[in-house]
C-alpha atoms as a PDB file:
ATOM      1  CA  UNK A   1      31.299 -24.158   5.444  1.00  0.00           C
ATOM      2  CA  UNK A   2      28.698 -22.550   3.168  1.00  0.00           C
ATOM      3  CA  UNK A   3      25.332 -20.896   4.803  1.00  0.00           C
ATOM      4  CA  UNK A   4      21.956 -20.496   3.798  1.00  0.00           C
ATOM      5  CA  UNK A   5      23.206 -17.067   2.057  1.00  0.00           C
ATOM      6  CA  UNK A   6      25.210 -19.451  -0.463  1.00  0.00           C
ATOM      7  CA  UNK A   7      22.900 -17.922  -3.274  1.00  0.00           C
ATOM      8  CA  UNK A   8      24.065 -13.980  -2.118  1.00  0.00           C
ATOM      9  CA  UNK A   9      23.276 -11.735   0.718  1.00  0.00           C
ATOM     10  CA  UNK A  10      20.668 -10.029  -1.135  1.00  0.00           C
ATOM     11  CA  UNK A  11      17.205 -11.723  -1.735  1.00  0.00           C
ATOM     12  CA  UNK A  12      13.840 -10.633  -3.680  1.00  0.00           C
ATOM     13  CA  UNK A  13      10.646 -12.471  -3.284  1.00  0.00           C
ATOM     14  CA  UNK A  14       7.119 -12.115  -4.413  1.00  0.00           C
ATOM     15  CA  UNK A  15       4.075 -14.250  -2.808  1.00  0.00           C
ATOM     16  CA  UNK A  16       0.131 -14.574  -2.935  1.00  0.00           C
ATOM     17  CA  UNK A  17      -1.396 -14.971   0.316  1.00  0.00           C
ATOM     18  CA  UNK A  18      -4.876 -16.023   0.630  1.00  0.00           C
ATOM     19  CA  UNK A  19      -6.863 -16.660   3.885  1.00  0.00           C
ATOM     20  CA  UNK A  20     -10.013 -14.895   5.878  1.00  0.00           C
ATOM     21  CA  UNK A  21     -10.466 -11.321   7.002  1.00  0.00           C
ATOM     22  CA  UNK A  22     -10.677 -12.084  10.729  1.00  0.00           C
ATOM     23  CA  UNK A  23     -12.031  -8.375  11.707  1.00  0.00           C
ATOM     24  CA  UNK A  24     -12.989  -5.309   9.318  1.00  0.00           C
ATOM     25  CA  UNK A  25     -14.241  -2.462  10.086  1.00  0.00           C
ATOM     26  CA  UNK A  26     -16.901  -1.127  12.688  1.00  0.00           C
ATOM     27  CA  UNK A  27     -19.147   1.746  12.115  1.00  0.00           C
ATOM     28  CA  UNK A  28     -20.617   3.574  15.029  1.00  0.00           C
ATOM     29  CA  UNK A  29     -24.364   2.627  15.567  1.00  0.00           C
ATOM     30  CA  UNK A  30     -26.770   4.905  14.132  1.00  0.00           C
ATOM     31  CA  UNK A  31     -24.012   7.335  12.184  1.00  0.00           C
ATOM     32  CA  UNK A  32     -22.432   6.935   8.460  1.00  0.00           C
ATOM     33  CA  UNK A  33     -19.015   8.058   8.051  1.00  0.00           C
ATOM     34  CA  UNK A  34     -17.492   8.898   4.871  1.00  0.00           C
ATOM     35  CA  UNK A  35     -15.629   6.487   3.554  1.00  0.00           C
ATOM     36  CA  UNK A  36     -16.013   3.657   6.246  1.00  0.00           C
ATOM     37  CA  UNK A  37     -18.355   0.338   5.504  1.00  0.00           C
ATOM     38  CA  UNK A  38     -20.447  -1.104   7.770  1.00  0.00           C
ATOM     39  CA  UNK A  39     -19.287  -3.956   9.870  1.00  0.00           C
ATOM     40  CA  UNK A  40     -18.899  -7.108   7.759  1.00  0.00           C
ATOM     41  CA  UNK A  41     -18.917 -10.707   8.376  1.00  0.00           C
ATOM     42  CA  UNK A  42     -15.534 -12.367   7.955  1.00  0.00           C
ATOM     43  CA  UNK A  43     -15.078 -12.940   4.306  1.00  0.00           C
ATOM     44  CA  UNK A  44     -12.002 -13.916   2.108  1.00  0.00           C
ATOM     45  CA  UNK A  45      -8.737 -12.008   2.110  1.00  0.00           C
ATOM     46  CA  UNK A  46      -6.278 -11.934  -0.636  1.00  0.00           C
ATOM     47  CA  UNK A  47      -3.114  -9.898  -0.997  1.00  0.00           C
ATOM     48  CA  UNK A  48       0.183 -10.014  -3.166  1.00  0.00           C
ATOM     49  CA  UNK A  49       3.310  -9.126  -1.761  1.00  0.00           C
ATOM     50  CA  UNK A  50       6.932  -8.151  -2.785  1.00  0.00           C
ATOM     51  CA  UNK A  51       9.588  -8.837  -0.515  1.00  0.00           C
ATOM     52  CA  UNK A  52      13.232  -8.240   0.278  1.00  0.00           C
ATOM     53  CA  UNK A  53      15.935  -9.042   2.384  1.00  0.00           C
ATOM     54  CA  UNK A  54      19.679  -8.881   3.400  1.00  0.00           C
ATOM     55  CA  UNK A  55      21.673 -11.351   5.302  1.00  0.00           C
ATOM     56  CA  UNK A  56      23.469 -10.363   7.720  1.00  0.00           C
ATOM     57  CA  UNK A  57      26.781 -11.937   8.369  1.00  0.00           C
ATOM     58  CA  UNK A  58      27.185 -10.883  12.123  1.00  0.00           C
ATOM     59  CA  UNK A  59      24.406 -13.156  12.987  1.00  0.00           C
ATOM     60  CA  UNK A  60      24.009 -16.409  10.313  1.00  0.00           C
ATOM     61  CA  UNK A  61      20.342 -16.975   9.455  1.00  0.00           C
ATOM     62  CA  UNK A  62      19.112 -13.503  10.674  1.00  0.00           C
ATOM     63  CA  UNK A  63      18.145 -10.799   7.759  1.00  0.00           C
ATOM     64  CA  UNK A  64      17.137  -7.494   7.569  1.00  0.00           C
ATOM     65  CA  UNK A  65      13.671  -7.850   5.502  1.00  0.00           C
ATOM     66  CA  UNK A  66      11.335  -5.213   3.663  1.00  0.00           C
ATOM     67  CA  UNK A  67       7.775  -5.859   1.708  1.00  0.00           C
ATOM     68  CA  UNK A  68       5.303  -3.998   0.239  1.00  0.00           C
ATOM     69  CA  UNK A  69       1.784  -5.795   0.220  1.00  0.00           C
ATOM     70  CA  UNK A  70      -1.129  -4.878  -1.604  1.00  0.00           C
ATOM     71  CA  UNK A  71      -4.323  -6.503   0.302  1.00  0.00           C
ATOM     72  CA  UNK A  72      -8.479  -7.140  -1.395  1.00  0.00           C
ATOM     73  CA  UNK A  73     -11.333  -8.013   0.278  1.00  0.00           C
ATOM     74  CA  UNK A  74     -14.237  -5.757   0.917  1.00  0.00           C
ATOM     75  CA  UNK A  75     -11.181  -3.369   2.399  1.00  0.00           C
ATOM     76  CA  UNK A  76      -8.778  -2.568   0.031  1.00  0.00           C
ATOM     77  CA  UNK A  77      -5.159  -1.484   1.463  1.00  0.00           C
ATOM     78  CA  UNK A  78      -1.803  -1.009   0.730  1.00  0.00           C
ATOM     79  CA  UNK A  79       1.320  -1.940   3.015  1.00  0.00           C
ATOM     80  CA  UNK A  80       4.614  -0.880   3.375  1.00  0.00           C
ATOM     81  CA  UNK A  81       6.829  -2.579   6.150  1.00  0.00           C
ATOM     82  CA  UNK A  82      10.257  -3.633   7.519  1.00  0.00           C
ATOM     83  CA  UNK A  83      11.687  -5.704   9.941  1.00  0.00           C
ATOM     84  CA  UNK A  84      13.455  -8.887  10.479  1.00  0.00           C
ATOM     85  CA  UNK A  85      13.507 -12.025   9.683  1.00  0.00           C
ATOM     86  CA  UNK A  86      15.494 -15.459  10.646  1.00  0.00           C
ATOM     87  CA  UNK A  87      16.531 -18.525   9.016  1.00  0.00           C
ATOM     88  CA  UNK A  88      17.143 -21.682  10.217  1.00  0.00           C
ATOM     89  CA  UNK A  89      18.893 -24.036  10.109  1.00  0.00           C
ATOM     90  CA  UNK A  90      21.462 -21.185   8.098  1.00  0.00           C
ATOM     91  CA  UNK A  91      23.418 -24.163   7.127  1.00  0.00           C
ATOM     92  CA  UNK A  92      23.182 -27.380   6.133  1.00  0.00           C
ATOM     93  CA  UNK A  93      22.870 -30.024   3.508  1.00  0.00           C
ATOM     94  CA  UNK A  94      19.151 -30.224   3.614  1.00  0.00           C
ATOM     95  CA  UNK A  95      17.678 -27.902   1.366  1.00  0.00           C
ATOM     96  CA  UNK A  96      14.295 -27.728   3.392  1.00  0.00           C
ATOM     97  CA  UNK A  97      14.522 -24.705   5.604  1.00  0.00           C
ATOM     98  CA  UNK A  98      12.172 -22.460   7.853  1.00  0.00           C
ATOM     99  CA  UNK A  99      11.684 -19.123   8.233  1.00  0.00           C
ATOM    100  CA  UNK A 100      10.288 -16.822  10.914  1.00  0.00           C
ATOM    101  CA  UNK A 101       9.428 -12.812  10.623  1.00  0.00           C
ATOM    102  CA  UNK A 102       7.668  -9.846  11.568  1.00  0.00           C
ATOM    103  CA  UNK A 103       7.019  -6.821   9.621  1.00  0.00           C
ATOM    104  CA  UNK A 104       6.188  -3.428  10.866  1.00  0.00           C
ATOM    105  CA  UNK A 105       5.199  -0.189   8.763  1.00  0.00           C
ATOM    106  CA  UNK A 106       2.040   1.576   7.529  1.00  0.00           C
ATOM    107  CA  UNK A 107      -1.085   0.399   6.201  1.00  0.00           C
ATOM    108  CA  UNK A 108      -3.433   2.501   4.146  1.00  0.00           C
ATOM    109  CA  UNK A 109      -6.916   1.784   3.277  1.00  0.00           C
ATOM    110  CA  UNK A 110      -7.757   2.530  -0.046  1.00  0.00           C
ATOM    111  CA  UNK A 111     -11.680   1.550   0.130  1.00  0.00           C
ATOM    112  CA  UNK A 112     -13.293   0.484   2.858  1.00  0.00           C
ATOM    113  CA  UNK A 113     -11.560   1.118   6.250  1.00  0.00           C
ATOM    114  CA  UNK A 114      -9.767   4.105   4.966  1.00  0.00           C
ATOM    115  CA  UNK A 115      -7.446   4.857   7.579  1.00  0.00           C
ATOM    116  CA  UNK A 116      -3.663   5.388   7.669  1.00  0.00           C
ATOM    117  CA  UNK A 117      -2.510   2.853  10.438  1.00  0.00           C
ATOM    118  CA  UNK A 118       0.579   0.755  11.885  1.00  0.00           C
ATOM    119  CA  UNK A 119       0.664  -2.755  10.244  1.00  0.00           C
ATOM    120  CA  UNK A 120       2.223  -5.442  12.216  1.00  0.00           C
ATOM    121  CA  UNK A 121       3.001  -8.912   9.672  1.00  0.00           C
ATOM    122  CA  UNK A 122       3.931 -11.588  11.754  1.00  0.00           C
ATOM    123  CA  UNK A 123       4.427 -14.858   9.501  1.00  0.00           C
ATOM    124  CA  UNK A 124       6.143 -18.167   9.341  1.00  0.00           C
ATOM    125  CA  UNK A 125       7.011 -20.714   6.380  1.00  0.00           C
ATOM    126  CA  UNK A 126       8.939 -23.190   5.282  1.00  0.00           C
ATOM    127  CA  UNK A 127      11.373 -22.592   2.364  1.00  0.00           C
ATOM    128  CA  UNK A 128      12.465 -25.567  -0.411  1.00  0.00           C
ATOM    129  CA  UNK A 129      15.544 -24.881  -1.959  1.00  0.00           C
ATOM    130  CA  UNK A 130      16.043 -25.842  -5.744  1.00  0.00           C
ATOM    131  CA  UNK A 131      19.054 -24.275  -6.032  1.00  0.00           C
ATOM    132  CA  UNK A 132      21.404 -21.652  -3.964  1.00  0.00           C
ATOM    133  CA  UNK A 133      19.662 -18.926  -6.149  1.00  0.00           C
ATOM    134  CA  UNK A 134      15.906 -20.264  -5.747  1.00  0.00           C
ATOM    135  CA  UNK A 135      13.479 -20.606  -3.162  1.00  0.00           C
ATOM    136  CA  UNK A 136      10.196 -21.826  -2.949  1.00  0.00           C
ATOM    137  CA  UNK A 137       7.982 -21.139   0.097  1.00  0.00           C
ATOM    138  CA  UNK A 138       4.695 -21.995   1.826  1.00  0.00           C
ATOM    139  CA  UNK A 139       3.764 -20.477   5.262  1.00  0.00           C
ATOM    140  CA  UNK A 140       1.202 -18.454   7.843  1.00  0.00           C
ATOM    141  CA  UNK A 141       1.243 -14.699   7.536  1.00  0.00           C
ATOM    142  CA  UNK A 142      -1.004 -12.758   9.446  1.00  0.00           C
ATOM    143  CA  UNK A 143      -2.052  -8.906   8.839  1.00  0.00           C
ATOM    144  CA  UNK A 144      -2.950  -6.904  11.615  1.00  0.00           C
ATOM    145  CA  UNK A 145      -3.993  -2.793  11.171  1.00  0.00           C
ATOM    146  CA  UNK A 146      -5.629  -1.665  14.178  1.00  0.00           C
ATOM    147  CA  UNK A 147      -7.536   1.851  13.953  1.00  0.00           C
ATOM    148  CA  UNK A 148     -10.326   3.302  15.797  1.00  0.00           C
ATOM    149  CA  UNK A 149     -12.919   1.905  13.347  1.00  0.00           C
ATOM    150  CA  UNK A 150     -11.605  -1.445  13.946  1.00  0.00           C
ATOM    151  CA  UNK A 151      -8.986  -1.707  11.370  1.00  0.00           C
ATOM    152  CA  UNK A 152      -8.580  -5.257   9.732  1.00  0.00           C
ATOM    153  CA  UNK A 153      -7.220  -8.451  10.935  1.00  0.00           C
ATOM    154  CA  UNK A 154      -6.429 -11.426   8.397  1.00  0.00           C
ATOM    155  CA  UNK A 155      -4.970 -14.567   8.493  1.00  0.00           C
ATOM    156  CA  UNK A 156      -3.781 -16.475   5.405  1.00  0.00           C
ATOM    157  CA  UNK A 157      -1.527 -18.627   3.702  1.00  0.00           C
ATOM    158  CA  UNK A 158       1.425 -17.406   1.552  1.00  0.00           C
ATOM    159  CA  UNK A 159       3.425 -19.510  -1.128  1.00  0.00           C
ATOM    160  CA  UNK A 160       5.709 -17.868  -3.680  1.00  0.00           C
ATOM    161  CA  UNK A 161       8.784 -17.850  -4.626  1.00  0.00           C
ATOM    162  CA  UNK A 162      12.379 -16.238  -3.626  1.00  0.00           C
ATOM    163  CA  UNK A 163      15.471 -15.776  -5.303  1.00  0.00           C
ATOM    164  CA  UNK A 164      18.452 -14.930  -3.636  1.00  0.00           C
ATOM    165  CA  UNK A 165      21.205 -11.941  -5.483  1.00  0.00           C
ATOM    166  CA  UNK A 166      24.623 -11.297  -5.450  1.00  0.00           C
ATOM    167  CA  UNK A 167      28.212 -13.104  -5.051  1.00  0.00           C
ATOM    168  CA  UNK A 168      28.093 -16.600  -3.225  1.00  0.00           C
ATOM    169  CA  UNK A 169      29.959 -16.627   0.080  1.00  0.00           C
ATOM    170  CA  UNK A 170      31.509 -19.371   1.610  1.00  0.00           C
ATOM    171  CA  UNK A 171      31.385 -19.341   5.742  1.00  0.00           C
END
């Protein structure tokens, strides 16, 4: 029986995700501190991310996943987390397939709330397989980088692409 990892263990993946800054950051009442903005209203948040996983055979469906995320709105911040993700069904004729993860690293603000924090990326999305080798992908992410000015929450929508690496494997 062949699994999901029929394309290779490996994968690489790179996605936009667009949605709305659900928090930004706070600044104290009556005090300006450098390099913090005052609070803003929700506004539009955009970020492209690069992705990638391993399989792992032990368990089928569940991988070992990294990404790197680079995130504008009026806050501009890099990402850098790891973490796991699973896919299900891991086999099957259908090529439709879901996915569910969560990502944990660093976040650093670049402009805005400029703050070196813990990011926490949970997401989940449905994958369309073209081939073994190629996935395509829509789905929820969320970003979430608390710090004591209030960080940044946002909540988009991801679609890319995937494309898994290495020698096919039969289960």
């Amino acid at each position: 029986m062949r699994g999901y990892a029929d394309g290779g263990p490996f994968s690489v993946g790179l996605s936009l995700v667009a949605g709305g800054r659900l928090s930004g950051v706070r600044q104290p009442s009556g005090m300006v501190i450098s390099g913090n903005a005052p609070a803003e209203a929700s506004s539009a948040a955009v970020s492209l991310r690069a992705e990638g996983s391993y399989a792992i055979n032990a368990v089928p469906g569940l991988e070992a996943a990294a990404a790197f995320m680079i995130l504008t709105t009026p806050t501009t911040a890099v990402g850098l987390g790891a973490g796991a993700q699973f896919t299900f069904p891991s086999s099957g004729r259908l090529p439709l397939r879901g996915t569910a993860g969560v990502l944990v690293g660093l976040w650093q603000g670049v402009s805005g709330a400029r703050a070196t924090t813990l990011w926490l990326n949970p997401y989940v999305r449905a994958e369309w397989g073209f081939t073994p080798m190629v996935q395509a992908f829509v789905g929820l992410s969320l970003d979430v980088a608390p710090a004591d000015n209030g960080g940044l929450t946002a909540l988009g929508v991801m679609a890319g692409v995937r494309f898994r690496l290495g020698a096919t494997t039969a289960r």
